[in-house]
N, C-alpha and C. Protein backbone atom coordinates (compact mmCIF):
# COMPACT_ATOMS: atom_id res chain seq x y z
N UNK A 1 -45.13 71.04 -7.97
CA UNK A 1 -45.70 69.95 -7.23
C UNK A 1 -45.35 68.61 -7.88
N UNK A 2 -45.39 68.53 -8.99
CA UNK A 2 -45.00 66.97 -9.63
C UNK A 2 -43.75 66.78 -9.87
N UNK A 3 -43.08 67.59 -10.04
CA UNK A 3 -41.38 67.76 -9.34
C UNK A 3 -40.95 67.31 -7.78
N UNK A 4 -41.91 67.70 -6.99
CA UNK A 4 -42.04 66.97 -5.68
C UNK A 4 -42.45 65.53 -5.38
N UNK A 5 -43.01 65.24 -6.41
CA UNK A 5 -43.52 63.66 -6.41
C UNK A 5 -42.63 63.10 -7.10
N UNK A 6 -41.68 63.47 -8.16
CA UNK A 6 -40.78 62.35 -8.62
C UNK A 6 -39.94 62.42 -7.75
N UNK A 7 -39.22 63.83 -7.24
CA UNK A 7 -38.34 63.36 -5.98
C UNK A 7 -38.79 62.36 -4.91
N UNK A 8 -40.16 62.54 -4.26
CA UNK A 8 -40.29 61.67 -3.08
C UNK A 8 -40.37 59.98 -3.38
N UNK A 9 -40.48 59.69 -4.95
CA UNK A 9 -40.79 58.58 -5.52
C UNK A 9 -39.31 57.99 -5.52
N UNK A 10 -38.44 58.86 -6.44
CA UNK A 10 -36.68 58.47 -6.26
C UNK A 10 -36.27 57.48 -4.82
N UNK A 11 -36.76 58.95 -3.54
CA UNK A 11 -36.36 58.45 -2.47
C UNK A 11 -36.73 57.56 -1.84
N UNK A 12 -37.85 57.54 -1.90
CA UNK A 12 -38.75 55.95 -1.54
C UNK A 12 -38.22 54.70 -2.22
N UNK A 13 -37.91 54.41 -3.55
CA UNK A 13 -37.67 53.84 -4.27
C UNK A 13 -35.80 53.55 -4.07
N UNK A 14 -34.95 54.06 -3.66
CA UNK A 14 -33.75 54.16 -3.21
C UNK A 14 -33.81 53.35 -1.86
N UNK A 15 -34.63 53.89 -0.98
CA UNK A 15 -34.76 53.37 0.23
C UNK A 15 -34.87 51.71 0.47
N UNK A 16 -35.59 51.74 -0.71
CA UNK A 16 -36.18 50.61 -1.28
C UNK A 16 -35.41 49.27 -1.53
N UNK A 17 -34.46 49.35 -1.83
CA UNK A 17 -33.34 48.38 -2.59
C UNK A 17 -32.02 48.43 -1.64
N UNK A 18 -32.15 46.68 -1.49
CA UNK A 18 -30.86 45.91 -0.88
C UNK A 18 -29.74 46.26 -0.57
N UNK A 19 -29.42 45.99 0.43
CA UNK A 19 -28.29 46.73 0.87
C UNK A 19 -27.12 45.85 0.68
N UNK A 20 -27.29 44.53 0.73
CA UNK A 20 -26.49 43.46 1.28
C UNK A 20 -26.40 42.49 0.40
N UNK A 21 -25.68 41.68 0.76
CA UNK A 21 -25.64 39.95 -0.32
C UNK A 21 -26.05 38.96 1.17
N UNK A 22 -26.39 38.81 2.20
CA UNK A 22 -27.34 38.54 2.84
C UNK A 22 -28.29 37.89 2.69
N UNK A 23 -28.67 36.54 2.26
CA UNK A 23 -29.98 36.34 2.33
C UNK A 23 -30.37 35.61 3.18
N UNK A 24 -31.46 35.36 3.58
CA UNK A 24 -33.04 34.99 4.37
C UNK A 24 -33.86 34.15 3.39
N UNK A 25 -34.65 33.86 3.99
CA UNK A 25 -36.15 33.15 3.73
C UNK A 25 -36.90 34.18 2.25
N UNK A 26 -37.01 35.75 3.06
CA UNK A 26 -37.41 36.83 2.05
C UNK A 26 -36.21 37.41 1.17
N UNK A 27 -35.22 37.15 0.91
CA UNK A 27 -34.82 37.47 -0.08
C UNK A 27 -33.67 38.17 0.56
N UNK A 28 -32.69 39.37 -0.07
CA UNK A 28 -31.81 39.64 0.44
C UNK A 28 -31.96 40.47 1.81
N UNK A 29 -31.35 41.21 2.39
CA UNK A 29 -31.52 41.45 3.91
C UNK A 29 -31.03 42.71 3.72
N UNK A 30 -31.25 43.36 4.72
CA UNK A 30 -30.68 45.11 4.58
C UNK A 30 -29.34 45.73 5.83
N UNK A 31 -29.02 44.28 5.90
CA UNK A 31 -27.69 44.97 6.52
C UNK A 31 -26.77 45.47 5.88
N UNK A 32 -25.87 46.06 7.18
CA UNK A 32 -24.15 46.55 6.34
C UNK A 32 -23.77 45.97 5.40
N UNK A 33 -22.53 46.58 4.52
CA UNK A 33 -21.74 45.75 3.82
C UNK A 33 -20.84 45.15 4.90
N UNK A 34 -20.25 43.93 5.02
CA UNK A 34 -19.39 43.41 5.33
C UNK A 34 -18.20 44.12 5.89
N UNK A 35 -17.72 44.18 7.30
CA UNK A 35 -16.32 44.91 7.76
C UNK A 35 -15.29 44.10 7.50
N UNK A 36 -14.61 44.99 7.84
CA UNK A 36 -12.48 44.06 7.65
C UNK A 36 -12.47 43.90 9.13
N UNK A 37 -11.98 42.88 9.59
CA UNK A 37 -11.75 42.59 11.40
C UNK A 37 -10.14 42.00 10.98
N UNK A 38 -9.61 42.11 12.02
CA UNK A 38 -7.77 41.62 12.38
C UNK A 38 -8.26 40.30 12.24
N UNK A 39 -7.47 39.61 12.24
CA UNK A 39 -7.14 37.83 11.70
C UNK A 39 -7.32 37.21 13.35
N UNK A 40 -6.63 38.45 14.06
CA UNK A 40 -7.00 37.77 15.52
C UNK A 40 -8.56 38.11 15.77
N UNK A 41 -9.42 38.64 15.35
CA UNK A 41 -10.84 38.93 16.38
C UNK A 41 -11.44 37.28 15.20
N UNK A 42 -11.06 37.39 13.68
CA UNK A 42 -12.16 36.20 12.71
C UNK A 42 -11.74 35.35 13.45
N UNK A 43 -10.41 34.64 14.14
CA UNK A 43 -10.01 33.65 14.83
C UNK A 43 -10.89 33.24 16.26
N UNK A 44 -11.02 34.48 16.59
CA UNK A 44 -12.06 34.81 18.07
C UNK A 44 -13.29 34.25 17.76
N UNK A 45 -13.61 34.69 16.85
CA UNK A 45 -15.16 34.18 15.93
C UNK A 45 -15.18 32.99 15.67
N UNK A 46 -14.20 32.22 14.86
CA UNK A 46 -14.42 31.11 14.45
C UNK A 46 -14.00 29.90 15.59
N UNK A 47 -13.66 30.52 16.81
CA UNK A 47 -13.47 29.32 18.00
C UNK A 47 -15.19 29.25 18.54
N UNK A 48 -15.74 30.44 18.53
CA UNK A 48 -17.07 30.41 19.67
C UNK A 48 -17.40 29.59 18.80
N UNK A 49 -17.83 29.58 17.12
CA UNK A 49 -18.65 28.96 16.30
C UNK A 49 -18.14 27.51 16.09
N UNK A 50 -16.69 27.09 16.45
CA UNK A 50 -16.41 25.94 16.38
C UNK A 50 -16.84 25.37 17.89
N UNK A 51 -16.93 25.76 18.66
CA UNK A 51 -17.45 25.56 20.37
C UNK A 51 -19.37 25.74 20.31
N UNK A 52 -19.65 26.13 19.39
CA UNK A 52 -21.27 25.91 19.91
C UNK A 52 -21.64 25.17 18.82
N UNK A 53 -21.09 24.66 18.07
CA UNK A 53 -21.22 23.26 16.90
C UNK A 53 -20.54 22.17 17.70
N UNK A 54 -19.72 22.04 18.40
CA UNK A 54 -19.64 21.08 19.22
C UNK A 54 -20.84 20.40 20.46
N UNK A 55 -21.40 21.93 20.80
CA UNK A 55 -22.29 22.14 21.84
C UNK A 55 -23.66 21.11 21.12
N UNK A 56 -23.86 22.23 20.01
CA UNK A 56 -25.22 21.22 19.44
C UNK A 56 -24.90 20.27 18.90
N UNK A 57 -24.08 19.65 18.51
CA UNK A 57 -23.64 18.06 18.38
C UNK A 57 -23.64 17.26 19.63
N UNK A 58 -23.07 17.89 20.84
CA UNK A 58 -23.51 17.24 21.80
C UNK A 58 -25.06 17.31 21.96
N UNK A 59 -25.72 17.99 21.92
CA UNK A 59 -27.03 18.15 22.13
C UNK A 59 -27.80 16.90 21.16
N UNK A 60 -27.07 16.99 19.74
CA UNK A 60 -27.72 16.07 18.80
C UNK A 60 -28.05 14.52 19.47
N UNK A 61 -26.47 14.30 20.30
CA UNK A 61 -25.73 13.05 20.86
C UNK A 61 -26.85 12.20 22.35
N UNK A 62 -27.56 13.59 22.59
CA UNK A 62 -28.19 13.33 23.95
C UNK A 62 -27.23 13.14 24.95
N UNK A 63 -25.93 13.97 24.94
CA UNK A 63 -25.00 13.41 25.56
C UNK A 63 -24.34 14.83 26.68
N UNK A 64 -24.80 14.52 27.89
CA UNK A 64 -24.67 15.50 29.10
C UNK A 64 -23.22 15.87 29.23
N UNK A 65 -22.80 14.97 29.02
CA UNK A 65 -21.02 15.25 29.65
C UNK A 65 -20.37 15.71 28.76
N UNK A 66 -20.42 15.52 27.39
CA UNK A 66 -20.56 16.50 26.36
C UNK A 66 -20.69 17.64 26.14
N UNK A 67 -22.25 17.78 26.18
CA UNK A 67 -22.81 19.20 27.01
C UNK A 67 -22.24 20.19 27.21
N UNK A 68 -21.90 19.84 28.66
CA UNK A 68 -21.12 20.38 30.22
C UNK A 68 -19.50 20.70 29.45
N UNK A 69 -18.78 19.98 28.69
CA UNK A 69 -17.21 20.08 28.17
C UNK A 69 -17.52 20.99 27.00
N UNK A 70 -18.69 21.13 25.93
CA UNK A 70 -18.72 21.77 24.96
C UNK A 70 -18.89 23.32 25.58
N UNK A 71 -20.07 23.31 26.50
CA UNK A 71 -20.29 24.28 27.25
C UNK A 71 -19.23 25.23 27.86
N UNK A 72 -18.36 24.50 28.53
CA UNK A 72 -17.08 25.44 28.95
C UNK A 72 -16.15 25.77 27.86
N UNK A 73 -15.85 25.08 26.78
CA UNK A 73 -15.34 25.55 25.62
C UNK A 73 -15.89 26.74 25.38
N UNK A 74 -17.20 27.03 25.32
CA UNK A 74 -18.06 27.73 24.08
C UNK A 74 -17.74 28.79 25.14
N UNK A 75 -17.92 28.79 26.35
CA UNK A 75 -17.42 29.93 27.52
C UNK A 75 -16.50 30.57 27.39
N UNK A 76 -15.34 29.93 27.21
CA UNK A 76 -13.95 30.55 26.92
C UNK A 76 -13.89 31.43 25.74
N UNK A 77 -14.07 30.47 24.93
CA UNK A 77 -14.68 31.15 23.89
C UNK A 77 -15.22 32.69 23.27
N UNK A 78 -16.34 32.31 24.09
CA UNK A 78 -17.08 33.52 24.53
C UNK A 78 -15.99 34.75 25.39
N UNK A 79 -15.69 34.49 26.08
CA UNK A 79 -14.86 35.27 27.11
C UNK A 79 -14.11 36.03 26.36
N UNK A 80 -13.18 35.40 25.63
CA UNK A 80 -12.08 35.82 24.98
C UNK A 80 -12.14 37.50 23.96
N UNK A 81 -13.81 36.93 23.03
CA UNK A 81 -13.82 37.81 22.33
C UNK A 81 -13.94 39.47 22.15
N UNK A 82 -13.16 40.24 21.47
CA UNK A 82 -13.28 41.67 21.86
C UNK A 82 -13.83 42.31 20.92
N UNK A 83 -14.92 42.39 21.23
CA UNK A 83 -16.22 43.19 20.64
C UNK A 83 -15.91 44.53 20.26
N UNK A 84 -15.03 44.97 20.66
CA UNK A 84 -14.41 46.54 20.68
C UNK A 84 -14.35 46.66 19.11
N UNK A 85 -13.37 45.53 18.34
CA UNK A 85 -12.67 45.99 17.00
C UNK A 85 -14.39 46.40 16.02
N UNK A 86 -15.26 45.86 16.98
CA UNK A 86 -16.39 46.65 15.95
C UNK A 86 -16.98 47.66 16.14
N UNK A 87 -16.64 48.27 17.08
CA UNK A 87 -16.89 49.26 17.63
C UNK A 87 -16.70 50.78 16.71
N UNK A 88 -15.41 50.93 15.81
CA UNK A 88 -15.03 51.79 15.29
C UNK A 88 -15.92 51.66 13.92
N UNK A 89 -16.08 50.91 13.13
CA UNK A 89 -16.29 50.00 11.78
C UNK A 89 -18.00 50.38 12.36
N UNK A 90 -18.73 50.05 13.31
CA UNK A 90 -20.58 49.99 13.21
C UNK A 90 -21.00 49.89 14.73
N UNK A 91 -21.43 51.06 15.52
CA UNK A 91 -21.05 51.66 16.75
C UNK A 91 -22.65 51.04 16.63
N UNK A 92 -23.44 51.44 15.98
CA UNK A 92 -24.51 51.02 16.01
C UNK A 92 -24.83 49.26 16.50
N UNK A 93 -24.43 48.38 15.35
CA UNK A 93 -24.20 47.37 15.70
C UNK A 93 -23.77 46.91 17.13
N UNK A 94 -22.31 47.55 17.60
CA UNK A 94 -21.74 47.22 18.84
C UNK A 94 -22.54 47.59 20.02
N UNK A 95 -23.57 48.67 19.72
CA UNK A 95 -24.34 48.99 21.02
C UNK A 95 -25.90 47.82 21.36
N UNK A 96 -26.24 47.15 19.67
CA UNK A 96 -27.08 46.47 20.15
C UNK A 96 -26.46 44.96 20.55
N UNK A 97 -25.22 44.36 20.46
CA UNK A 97 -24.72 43.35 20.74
C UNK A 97 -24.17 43.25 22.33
N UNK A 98 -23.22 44.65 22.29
CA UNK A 98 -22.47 44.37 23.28
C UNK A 98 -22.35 43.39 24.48
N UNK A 99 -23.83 43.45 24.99
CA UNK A 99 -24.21 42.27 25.68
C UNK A 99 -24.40 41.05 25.66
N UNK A 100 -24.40 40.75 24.52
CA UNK A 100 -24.95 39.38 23.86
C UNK A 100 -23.92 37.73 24.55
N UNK A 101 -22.81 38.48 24.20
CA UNK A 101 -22.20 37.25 25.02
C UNK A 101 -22.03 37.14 26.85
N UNK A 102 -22.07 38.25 27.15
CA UNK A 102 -22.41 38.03 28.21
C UNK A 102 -23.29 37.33 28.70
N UNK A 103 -24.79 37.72 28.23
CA UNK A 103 -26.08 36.97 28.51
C UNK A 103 -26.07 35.28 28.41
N UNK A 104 -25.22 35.14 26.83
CA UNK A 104 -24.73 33.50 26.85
C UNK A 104 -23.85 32.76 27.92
N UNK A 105 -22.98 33.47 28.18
CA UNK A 105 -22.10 33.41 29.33
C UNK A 105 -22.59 33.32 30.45
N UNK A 106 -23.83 33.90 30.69
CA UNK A 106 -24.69 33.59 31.79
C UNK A 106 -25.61 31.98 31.79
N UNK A 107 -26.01 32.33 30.58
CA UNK A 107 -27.31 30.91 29.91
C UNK A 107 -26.02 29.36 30.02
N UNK A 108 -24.71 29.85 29.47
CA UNK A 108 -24.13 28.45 29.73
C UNK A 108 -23.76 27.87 31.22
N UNK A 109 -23.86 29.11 32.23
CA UNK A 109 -23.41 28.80 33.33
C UNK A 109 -24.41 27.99 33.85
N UNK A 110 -25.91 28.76 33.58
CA UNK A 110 -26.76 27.56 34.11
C UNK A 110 -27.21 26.71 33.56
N UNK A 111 -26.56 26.16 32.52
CA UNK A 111 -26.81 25.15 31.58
C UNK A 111 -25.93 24.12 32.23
N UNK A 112 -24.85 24.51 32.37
CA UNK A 112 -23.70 23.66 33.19
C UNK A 112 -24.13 23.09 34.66
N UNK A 113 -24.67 24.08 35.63
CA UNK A 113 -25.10 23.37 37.14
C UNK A 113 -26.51 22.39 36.45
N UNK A 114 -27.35 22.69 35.51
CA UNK A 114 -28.74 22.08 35.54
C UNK A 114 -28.19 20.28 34.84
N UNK A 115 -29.14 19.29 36.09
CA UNK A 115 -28.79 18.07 35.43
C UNK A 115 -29.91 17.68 34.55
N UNK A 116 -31.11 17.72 34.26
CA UNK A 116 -31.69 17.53 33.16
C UNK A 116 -31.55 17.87 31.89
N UNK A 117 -31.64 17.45 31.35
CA UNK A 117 -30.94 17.36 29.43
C UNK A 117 -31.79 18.23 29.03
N UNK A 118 -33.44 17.91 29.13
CA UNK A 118 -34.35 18.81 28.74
C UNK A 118 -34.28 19.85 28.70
N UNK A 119 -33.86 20.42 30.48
CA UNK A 119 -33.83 21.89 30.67
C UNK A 119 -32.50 22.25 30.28
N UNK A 120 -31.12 21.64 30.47
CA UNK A 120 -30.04 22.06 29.64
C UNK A 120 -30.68 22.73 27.92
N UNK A 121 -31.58 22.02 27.21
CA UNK A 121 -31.58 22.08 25.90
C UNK A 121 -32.83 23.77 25.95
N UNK A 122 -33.57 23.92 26.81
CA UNK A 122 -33.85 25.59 26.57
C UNK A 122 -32.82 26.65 26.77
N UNK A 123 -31.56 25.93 27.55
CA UNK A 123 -30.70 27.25 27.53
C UNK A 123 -30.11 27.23 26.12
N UNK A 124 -30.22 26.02 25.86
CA UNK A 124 -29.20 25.93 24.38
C UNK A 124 -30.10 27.09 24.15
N UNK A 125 -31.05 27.22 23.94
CA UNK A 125 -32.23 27.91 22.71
C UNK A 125 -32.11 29.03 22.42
N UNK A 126 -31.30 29.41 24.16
CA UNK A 126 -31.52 30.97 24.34
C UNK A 126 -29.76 31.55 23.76
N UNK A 127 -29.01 30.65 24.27
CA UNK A 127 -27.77 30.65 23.51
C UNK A 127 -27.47 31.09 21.86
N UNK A 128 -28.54 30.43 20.97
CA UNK A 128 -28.38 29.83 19.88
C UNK A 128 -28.64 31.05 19.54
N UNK A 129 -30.03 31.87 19.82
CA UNK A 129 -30.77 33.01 19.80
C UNK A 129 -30.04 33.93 20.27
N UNK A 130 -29.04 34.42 20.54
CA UNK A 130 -28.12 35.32 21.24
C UNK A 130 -27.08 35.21 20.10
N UNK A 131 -26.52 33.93 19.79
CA UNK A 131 -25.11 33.69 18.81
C UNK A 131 -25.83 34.16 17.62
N UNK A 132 -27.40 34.27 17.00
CA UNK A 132 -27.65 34.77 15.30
C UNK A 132 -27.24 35.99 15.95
N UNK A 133 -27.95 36.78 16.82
CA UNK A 133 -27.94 38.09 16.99
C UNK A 133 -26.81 38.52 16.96
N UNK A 134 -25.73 38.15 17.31
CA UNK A 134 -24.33 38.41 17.23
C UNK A 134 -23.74 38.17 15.64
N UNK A 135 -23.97 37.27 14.87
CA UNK A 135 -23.32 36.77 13.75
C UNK A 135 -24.05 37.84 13.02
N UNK A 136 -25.32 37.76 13.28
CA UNK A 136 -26.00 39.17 11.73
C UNK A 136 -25.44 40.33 12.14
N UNK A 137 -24.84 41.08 13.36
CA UNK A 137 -24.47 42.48 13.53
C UNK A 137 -23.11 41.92 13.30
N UNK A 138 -22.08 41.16 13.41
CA UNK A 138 -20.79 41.03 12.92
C UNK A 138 -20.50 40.62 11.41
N UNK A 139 -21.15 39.89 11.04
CA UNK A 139 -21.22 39.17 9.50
C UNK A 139 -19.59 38.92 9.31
N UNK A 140 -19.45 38.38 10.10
CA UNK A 140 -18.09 37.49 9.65
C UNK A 140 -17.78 36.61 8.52
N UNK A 141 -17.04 37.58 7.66
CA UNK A 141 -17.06 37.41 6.25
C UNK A 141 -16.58 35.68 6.01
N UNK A 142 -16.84 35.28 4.60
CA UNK A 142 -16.63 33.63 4.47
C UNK A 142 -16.91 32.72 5.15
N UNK A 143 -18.54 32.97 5.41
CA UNK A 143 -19.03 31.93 6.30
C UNK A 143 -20.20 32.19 5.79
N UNK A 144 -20.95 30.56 5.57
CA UNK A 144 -21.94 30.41 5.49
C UNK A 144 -22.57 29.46 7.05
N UNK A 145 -24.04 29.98 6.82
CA UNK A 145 -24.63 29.62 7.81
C UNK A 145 -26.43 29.19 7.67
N UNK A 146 -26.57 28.32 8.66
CA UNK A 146 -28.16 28.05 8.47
C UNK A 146 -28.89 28.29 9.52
N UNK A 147 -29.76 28.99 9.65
CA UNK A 147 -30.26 29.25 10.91
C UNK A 147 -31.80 28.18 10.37
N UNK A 148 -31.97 27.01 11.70
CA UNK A 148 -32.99 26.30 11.22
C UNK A 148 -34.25 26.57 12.54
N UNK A 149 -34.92 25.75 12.25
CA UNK A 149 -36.06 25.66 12.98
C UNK A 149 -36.72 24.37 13.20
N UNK A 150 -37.59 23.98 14.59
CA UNK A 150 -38.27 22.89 15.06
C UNK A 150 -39.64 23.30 15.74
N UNK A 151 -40.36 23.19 14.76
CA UNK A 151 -41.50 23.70 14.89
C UNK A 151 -42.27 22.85 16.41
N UNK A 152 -41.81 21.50 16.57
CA UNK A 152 -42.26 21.19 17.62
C UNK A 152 -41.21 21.11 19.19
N UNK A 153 -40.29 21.27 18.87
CA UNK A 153 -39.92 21.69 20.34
C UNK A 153 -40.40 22.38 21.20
N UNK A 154 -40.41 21.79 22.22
CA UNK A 154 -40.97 22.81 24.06
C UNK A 154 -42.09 23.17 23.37
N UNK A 155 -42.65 21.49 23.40
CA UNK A 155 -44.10 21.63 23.16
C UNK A 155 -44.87 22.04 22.30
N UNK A 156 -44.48 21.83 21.33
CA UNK A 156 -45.19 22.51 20.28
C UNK A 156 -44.76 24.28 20.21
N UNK A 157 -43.89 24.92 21.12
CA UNK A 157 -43.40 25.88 21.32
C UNK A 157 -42.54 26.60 20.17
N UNK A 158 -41.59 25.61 19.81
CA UNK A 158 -40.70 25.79 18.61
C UNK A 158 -39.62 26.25 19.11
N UNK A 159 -38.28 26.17 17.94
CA UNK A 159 -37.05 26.80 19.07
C UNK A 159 -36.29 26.62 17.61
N UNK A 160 -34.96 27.50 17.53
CA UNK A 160 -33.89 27.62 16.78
C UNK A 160 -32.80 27.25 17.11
N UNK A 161 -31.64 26.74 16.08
CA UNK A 161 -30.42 26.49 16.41
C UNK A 161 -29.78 26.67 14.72
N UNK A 162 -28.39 26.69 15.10
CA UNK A 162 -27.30 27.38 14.41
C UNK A 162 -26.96 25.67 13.44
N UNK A 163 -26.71 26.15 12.09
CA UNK A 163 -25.52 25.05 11.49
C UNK A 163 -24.72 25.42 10.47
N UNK A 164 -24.07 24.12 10.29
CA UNK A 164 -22.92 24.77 8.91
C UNK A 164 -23.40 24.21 7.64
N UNK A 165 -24.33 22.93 7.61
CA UNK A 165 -24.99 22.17 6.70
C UNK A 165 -26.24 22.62 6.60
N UNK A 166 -26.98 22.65 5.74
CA UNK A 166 -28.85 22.89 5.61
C UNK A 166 -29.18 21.63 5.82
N UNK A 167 -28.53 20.29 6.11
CA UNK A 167 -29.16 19.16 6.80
C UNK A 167 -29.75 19.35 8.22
N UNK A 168 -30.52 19.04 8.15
CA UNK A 168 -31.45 19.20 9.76
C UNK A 168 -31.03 17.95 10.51
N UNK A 169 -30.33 18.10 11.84
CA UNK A 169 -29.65 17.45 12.73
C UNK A 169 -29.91 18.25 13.93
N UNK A 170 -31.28 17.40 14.82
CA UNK A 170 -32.19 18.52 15.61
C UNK A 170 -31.17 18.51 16.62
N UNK A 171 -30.66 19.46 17.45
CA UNK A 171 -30.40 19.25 19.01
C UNK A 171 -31.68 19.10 19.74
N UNK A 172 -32.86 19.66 19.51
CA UNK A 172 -33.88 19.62 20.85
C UNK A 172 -34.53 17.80 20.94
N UNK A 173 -34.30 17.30 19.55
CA UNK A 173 -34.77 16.09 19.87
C UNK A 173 -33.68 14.63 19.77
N UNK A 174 -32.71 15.16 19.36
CA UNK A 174 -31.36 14.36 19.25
C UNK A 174 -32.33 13.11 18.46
N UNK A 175 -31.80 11.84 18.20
CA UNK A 175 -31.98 10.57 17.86
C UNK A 175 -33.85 10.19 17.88
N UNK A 176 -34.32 11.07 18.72
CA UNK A 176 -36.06 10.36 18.99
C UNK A 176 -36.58 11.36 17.65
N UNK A 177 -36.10 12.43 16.91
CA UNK A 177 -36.51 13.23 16.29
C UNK A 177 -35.42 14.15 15.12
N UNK A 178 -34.63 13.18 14.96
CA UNK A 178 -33.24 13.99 14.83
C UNK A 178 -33.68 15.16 13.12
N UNK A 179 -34.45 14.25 12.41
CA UNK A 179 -34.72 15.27 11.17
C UNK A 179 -36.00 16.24 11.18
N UNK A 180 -36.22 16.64 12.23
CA UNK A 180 -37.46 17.16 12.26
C UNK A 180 -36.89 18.79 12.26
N UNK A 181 -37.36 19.74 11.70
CA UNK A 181 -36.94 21.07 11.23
C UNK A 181 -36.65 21.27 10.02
N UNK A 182 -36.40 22.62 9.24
CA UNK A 182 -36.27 22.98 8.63
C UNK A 182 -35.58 24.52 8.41
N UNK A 183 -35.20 25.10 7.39
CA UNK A 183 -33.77 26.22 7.30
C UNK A 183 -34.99 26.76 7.36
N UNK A 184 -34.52 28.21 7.96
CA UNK A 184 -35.54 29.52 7.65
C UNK A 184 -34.50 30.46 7.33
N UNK A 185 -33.56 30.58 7.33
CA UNK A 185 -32.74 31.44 7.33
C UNK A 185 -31.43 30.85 5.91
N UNK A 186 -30.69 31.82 5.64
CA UNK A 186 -29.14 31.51 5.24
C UNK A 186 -28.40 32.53 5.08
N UNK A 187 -27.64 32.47 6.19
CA UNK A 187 -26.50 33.64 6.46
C UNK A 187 -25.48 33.70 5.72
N UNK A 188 -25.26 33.98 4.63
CA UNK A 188 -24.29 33.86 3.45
C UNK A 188 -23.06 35.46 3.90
N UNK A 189 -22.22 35.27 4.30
CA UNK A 189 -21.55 36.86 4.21
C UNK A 189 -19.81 36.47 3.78
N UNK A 190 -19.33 37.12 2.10
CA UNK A 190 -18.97 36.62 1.25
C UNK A 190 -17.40 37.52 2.18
């Protein structure tokens, strides 16, 4: 019997400890190690992420037409990428993503017909919230990242967005609020 308890203690205790170089708010994170992707899919990656840093810069800008041009970038973007090469590498991963850009692909379309800035800026939200979910199941190596927060957007509601700096540069409030938030996150994947 106490032969049975140091084993179940081992395994608990194994279970226990970090998987990842990953960190968060709480400390390291328990994802995969890091995959190898072709030079063409990190390229795929690093256009959407250069297209929705344009997006929330326009957003920062209060600037619609912006928006609407960052928006169809970040589309193409989106379009392009083939989710497949992760498919072999973390099947797991690929089954909870697969959709993910699609759904954005949807959120930018009606981000694009809507003329209010306001309501443009909840699709950002849902966008932004779709692109972590994608970046933590891909971890596209040599990139750092900040996932921040605005505790008062949509009303006291709160909302997230993506950066490359831990400077807080709000999109939901552009210029009337521009430093208001803070990092909760840091997507480090080496």
């Amino acid at each position: 019997m106490k032969q049975l308890s140091v084993v179940l203690l081992l395994i608990s205790l194994y279970a226990c400890q970090p998987k990842s170089q990953g960190t968060g708010e709480n400390g390291p994170s328990s994802e995969p190690a890091n995959k190898t992707y072709s030079a063409s899919f990190q390229l795929q990656v690093q256009q959407i992420l250069d297209a929705y840093f344009n997006l929330k810069d326009a957003f920062v800008s209060s600037d619609t037409v912006a928006v609407n041009r960052a928006g169809t970038a970040l589309q193409r973007a989106l379009d392009s990428l083939s989710l497949e090469e992760l498919l072999p590498a973390d099947s797991l991963s690929y089954a909870a993503i697969n959709g993910r850009p699609g759904d954005m692909v949807a959120e930018i379309e009606a981000m694009r017909i809507e003329k209010d800035l306001e309501l443009k800026r909840e699709s950002f939200e849902m966008i932004s919230t779709a692109l972590y979910d994608l970046l933590k199941a891909i971890r596209p190596p040599g990139t750092t990242l900040y996932f921040q927060y605005c505790p008062m957007a949509f009303q006291d509601k709160g909302a997230y967005w993506l950066s490359r700096t831990d400077s807080i540069r709000n999109p939901y409030f552009g210029q009337k609020m521009l430093s208001c938030g803070e990092v909760k996150e840091v997507l480090r994947y080496e």
